[in-house]
PDB file of N, CA and C in Angstrom:
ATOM      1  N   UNK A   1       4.083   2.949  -7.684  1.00  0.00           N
ATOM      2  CA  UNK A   1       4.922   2.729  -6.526  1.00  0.00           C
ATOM      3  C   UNK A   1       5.907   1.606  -6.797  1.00  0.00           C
ATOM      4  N   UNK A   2       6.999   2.173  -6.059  1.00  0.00           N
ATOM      5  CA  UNK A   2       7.724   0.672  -6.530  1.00  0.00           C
ATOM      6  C   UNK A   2       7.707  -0.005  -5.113  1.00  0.00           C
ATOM      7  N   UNK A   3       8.328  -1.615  -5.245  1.00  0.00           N
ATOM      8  CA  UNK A   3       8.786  -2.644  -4.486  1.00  0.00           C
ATOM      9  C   UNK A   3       9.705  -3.108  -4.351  1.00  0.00           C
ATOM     10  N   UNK A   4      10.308  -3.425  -3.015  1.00  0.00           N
ATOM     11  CA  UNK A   4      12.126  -4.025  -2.685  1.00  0.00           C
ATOM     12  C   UNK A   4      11.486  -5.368  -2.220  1.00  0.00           C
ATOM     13  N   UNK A   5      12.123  -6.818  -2.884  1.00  0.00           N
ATOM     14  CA  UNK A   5      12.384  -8.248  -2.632  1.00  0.00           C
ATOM     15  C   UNK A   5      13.794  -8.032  -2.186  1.00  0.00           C
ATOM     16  N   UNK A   6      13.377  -8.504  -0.861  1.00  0.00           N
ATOM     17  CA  UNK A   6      14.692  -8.728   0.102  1.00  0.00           C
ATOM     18  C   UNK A   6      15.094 -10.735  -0.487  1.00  0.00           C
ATOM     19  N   UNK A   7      16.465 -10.584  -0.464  1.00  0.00           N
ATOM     20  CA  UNK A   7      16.402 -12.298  -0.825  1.00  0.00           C
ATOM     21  C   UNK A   7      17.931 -12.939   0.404  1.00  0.00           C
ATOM     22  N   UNK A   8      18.059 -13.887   0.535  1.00  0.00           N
ATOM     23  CA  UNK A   8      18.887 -14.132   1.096  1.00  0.00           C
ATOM     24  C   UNK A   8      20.049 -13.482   1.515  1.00  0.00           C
ATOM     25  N   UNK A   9      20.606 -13.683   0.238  1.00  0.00           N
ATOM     26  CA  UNK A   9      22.004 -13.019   0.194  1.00  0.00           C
ATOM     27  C   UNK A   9      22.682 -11.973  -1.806  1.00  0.00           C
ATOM     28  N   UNK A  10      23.115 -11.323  -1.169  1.00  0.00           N
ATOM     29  CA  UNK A  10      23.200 -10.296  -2.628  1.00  0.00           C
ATOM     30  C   UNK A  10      23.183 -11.383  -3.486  1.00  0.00           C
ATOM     31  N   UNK A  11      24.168 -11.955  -3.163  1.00  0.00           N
ATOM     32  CA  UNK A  11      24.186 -13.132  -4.824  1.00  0.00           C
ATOM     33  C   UNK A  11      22.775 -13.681  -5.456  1.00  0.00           C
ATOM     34  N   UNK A  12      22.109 -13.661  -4.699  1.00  0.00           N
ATOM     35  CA  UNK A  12      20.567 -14.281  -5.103  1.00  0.00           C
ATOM     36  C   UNK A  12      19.926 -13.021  -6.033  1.00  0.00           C
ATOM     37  N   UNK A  13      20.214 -11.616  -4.994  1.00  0.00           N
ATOM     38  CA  UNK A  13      19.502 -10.649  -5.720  1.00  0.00           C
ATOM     39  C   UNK A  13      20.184 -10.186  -6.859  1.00  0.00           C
ATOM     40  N   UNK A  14      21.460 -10.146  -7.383  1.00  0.00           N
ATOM     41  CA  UNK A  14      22.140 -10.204  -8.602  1.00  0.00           C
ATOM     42  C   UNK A  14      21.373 -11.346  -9.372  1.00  0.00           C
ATOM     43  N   UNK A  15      21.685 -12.854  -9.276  1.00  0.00           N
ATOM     44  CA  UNK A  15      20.797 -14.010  -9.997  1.00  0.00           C
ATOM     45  C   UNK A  15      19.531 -13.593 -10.843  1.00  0.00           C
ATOM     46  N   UNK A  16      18.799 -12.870  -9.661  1.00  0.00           N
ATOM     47  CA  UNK A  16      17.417 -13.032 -10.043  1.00  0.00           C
ATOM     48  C   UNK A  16      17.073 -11.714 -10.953  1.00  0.00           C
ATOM     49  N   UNK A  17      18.017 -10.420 -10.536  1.00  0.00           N
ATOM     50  CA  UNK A  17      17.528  -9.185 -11.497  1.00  0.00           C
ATOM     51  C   UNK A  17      18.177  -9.670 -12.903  1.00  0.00           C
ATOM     52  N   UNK A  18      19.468 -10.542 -13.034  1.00  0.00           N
ATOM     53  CA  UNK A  18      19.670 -11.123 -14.320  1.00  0.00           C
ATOM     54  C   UNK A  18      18.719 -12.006 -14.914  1.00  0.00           C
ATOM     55  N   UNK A  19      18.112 -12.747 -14.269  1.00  0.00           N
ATOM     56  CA  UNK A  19      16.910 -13.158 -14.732  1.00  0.00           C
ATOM     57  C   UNK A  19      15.942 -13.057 -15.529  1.00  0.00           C
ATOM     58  N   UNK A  20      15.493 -11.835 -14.637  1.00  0.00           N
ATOM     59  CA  UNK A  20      14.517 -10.718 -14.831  1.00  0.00           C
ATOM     60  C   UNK A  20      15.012 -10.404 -16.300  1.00  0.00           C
ATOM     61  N   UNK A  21      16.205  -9.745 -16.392  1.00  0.00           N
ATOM     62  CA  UNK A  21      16.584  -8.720 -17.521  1.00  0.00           C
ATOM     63  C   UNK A  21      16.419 -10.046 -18.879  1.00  0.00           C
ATOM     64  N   UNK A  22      16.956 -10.907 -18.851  1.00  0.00           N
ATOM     65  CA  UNK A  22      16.742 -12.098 -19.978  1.00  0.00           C
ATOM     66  C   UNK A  22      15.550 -12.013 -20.235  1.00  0.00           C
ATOM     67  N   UNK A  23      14.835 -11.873 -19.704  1.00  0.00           N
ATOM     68  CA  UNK A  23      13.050 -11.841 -19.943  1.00  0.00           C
ATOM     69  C   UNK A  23      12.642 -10.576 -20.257  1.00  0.00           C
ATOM     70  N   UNK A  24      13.526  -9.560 -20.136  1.00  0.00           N
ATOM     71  CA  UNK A  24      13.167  -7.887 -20.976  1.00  0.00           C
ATOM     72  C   UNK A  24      12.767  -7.043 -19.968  1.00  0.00           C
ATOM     73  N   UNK A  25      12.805  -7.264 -18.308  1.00  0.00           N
ATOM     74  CA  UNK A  25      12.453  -6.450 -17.272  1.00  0.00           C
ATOM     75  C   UNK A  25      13.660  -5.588 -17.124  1.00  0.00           C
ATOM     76  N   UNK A  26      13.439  -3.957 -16.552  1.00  0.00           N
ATOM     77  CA  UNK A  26      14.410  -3.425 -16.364  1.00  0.00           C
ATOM     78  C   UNK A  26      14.278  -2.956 -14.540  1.00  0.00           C
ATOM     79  N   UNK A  27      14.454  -4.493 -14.096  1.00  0.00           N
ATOM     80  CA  UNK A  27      14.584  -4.115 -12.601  1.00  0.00           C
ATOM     81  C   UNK A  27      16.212  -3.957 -12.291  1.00  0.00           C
ATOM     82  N   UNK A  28      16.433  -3.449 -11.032  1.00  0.00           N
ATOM     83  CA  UNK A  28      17.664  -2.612 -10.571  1.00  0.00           C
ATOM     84  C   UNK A  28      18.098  -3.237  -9.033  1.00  0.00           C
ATOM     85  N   UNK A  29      19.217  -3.334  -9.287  1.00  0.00           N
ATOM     86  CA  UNK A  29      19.459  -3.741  -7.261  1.00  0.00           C
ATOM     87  C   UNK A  29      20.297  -2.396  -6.728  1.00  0.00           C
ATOM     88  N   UNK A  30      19.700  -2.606  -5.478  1.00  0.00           N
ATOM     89  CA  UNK A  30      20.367  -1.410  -5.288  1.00  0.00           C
ATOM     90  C   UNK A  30      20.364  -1.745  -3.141  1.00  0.00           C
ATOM     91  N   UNK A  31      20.904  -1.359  -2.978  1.00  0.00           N
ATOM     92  CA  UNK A  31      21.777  -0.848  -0.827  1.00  0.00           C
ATOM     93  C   UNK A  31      20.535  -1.161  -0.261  1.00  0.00           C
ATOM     94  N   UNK A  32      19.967  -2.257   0.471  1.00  0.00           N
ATOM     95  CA  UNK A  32      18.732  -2.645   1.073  1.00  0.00           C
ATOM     96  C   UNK A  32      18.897  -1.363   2.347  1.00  0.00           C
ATOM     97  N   UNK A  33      17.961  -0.341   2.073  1.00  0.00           N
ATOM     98  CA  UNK A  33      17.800   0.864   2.724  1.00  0.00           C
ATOM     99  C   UNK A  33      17.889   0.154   4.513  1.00  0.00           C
ATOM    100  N   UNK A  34      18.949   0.952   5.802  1.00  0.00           N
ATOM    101  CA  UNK A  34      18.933   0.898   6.749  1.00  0.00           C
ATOM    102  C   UNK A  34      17.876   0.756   7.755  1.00  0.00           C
ATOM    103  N   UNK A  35      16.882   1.462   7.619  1.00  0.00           N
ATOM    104  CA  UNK A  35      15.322   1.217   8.073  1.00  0.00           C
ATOM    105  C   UNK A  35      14.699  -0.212   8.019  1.00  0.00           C
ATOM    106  N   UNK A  36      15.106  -0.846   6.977  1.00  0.00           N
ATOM    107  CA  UNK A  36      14.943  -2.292   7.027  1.00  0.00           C
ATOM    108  C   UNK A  36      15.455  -3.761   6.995  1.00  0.00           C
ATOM    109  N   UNK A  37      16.886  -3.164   7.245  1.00  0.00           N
ATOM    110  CA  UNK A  37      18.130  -4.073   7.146  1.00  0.00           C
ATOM    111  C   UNK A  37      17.638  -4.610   8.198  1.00  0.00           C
ATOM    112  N   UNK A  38      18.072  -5.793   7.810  1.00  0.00           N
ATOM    113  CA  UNK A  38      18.065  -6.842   9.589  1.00  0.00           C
ATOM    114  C   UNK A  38      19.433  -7.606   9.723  1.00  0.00           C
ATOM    115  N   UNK A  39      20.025  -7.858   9.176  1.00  0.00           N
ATOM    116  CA  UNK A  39      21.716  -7.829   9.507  1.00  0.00           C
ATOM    117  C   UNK A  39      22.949  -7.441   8.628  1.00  0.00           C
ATOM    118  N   UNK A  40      22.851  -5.986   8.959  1.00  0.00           N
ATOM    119  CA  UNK A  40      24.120  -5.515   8.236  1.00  0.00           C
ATOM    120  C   UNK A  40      23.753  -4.711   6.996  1.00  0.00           C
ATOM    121  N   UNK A  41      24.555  -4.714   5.862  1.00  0.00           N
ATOM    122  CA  UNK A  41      24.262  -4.517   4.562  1.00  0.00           C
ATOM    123  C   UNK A  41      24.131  -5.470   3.360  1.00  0.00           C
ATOM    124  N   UNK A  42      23.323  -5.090   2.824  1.00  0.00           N
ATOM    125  CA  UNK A  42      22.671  -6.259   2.170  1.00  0.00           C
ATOM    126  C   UNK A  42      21.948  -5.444   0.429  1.00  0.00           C
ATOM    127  N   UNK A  43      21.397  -6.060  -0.014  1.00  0.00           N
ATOM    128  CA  UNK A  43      21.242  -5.462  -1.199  1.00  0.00           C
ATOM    129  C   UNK A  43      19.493  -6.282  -1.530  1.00  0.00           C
ATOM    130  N   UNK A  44      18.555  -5.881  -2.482  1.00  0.00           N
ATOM    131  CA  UNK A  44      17.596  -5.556  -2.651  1.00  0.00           C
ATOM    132  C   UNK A  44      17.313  -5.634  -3.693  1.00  0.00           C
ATOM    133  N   UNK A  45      16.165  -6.135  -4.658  1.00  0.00           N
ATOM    134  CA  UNK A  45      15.663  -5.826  -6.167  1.00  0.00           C
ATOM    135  C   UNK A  45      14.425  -4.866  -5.982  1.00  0.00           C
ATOM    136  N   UNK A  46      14.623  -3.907  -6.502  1.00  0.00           N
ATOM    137  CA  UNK A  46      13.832  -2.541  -6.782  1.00  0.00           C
ATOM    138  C   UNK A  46      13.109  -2.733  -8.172  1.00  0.00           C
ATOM    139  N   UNK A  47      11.638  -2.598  -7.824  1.00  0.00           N
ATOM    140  CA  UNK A  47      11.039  -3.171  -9.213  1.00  0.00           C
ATOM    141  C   UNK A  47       9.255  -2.640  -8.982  1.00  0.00           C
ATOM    142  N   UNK A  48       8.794  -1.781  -9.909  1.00  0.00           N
ATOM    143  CA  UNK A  48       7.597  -1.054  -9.609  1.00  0.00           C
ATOM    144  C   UNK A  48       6.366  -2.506  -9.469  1.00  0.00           C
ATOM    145  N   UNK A  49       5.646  -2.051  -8.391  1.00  0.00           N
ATOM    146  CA  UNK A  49       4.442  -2.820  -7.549  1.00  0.00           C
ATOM    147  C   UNK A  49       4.080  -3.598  -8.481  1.00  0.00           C
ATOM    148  N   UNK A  50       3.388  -3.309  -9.617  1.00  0.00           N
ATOM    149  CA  UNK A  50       2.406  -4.379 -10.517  1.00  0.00           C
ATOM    150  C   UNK A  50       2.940  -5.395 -10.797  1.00  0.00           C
ATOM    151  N   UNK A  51       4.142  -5.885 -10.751  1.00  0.00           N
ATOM    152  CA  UNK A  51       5.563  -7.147 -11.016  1.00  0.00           C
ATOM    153  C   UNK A  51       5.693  -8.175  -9.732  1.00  0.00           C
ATOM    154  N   UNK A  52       5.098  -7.502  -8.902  1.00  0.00           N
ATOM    155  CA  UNK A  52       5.132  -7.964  -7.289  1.00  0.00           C
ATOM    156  C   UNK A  52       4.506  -9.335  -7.157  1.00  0.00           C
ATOM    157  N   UNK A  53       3.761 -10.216  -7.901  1.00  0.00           N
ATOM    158  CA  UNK A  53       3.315 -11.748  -7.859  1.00  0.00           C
ATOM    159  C   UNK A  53       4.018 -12.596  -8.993  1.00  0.00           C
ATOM    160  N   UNK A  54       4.772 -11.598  -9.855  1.00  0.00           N
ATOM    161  CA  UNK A  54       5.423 -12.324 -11.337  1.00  0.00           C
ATOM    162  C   UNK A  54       6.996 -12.323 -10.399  1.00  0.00           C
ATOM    163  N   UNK A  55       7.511 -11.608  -9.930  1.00  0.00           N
ATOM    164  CA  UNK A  55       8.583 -11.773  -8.948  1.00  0.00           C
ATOM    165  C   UNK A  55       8.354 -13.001  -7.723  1.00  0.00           C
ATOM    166  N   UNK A  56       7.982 -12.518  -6.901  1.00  0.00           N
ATOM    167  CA  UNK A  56       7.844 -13.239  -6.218  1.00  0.00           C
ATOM    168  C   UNK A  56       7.457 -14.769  -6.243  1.00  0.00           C
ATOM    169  N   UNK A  57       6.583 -15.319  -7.627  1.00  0.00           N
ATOM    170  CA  UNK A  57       6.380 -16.620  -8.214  1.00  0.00           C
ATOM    171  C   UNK A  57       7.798 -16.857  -8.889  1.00  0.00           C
ATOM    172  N   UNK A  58       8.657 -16.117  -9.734  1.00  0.00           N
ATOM    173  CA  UNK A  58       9.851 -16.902 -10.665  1.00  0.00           C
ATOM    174  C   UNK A  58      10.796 -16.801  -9.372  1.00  0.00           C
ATOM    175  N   UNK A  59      10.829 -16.101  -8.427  1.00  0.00           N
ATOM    176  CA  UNK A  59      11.752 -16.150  -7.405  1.00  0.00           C
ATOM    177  C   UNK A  59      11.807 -17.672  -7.161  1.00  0.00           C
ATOM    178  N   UNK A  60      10.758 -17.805  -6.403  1.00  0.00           N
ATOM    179  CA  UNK A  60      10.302 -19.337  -6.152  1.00  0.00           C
ATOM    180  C   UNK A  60      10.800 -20.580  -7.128  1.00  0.00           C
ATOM    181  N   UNK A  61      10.182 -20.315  -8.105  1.00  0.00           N
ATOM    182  CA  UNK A  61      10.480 -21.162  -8.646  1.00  0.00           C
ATOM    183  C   UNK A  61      11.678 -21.226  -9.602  1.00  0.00           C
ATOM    184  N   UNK A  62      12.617 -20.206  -8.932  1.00  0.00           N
ATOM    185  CA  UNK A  62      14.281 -20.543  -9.659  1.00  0.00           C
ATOM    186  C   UNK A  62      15.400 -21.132  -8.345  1.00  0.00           C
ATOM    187  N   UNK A  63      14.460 -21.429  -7.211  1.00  0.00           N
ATOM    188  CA  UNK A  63      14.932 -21.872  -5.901  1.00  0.00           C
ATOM    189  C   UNK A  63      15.644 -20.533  -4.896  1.00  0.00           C
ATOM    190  N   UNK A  64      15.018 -19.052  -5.690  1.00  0.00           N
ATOM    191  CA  UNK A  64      15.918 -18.135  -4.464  1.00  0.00           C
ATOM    192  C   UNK A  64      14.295 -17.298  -4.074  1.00  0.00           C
ATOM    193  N   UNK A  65      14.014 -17.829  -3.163  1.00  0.00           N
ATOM    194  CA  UNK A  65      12.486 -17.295  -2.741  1.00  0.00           C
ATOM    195  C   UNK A  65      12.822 -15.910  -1.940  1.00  0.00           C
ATOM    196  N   UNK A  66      11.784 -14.840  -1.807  1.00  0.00           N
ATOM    197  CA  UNK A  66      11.757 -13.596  -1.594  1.00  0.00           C
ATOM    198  C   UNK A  66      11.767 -14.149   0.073  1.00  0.00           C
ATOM    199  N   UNK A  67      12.306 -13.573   1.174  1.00  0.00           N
ATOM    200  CA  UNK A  67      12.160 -13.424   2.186  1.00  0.00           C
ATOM    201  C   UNK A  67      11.261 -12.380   2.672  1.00  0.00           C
ATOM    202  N   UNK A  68      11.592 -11.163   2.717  1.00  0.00           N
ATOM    203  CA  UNK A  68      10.873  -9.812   2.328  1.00  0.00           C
ATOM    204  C   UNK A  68      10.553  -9.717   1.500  1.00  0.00           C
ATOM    205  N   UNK A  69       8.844  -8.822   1.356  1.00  0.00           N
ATOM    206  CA  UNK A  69       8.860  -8.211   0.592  1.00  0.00           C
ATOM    207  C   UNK A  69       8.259  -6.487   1.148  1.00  0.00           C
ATOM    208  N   UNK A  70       8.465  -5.162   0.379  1.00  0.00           N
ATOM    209  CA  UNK A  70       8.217  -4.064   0.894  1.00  0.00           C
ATOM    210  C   UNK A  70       7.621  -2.890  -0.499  1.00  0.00           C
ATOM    211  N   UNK A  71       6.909  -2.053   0.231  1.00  0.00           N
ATOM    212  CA  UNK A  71       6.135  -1.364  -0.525  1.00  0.00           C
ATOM    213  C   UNK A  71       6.762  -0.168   0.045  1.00  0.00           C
ATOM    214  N   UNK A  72       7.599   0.703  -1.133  1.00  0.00           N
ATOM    215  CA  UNK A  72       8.527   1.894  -1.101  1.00  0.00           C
ATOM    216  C   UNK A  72       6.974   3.088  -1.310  1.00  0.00           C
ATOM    217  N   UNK A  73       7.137   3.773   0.172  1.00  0.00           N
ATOM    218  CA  UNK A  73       6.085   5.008   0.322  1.00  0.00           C
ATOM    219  C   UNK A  73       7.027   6.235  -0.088  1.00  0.00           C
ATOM    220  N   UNK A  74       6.363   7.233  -0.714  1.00  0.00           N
ATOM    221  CA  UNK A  74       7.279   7.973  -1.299  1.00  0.00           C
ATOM    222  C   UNK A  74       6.561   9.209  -0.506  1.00  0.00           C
ATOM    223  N   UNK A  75       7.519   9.925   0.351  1.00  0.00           N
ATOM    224  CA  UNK A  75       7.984  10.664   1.248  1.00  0.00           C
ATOM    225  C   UNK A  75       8.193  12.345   1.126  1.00  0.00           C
ATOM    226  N   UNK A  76       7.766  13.557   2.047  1.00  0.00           N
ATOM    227  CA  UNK A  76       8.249  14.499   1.327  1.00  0.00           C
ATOM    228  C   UNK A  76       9.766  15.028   1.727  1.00  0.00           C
ATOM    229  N   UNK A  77      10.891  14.373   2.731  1.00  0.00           N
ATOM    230  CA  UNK A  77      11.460  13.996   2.510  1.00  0.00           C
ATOM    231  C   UNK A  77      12.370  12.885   2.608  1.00  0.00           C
ATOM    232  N   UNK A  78      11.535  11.873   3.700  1.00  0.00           N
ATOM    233  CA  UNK A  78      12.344  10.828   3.385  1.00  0.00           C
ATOM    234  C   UNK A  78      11.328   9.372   2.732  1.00  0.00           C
ATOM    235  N   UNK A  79      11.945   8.298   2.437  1.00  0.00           N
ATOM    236  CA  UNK A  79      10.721   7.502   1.932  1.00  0.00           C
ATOM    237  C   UNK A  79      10.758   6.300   3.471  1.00  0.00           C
ATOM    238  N   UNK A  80       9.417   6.322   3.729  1.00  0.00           N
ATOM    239  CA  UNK A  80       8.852   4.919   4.639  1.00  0.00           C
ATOM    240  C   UNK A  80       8.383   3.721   3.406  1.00  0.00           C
ATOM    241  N   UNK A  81       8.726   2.656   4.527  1.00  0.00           N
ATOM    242  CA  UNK A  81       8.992   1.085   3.839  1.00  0.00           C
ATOM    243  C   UNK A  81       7.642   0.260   4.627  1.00  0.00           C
ATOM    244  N   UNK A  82       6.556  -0.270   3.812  1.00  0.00           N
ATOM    245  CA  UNK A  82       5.740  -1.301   4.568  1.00  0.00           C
ATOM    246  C   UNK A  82       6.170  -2.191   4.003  1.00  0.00           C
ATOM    247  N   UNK A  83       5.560  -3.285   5.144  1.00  0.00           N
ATOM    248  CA  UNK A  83       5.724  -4.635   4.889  1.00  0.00           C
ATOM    249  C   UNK A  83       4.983  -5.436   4.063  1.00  0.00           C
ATOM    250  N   UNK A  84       5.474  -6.221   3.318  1.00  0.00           N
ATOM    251  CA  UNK A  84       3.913  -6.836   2.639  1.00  0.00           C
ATOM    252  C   UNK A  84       3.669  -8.396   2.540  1.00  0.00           C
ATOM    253  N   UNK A  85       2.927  -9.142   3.504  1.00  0.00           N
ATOM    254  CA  UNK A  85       2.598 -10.191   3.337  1.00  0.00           C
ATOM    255  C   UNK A  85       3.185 -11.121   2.505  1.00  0.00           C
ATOM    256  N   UNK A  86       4.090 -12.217   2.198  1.00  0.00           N
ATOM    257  CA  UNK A  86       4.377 -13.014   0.629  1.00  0.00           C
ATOM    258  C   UNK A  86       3.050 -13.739   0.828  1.00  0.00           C
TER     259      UNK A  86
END
């Protein structure tokens, strides 16, 4: 399954998937899906579940901490979004 880290503002979530990629991860940003937008459009790091405490710790500690985080349910045809505790 994968996971969306909602972060402040796009610029954070650009920052941090460059991050990521320096370190050899091939996470992706991509349109923080409408179902869970909370103001406007916004953007998202898409990155499969097992990464979900190694994210959320270098988030932290590069000063752009996860606000959200969500567990992408895969749908027969659309996908539902839970919430998940940081």
């Amino acid at each position: 399954m994968d996971c969306l880290a909602v972060y402040d503002s796009g610029n954070y979530t650009i920052k941090m998937c460059r991050h990521f990629e320096k370190k050899g991860y091939a996470f992706e940003v991509i349109s923080l899906p409408c179902k869970i937008a909370h103001t406007g459009c916004s953007y998202c790091l898409k990155f499969p579940e097992e990464y979900k405490d190694m994210v959320v710790a270098e988030s932290k500690a590069m000063n752009y901490p996860v606000r959200y985080l969500y567990r992408v349910v895969k749908g027969h045809l659309k996908n539902t979004y839970e919430k998940i505790p940081l």
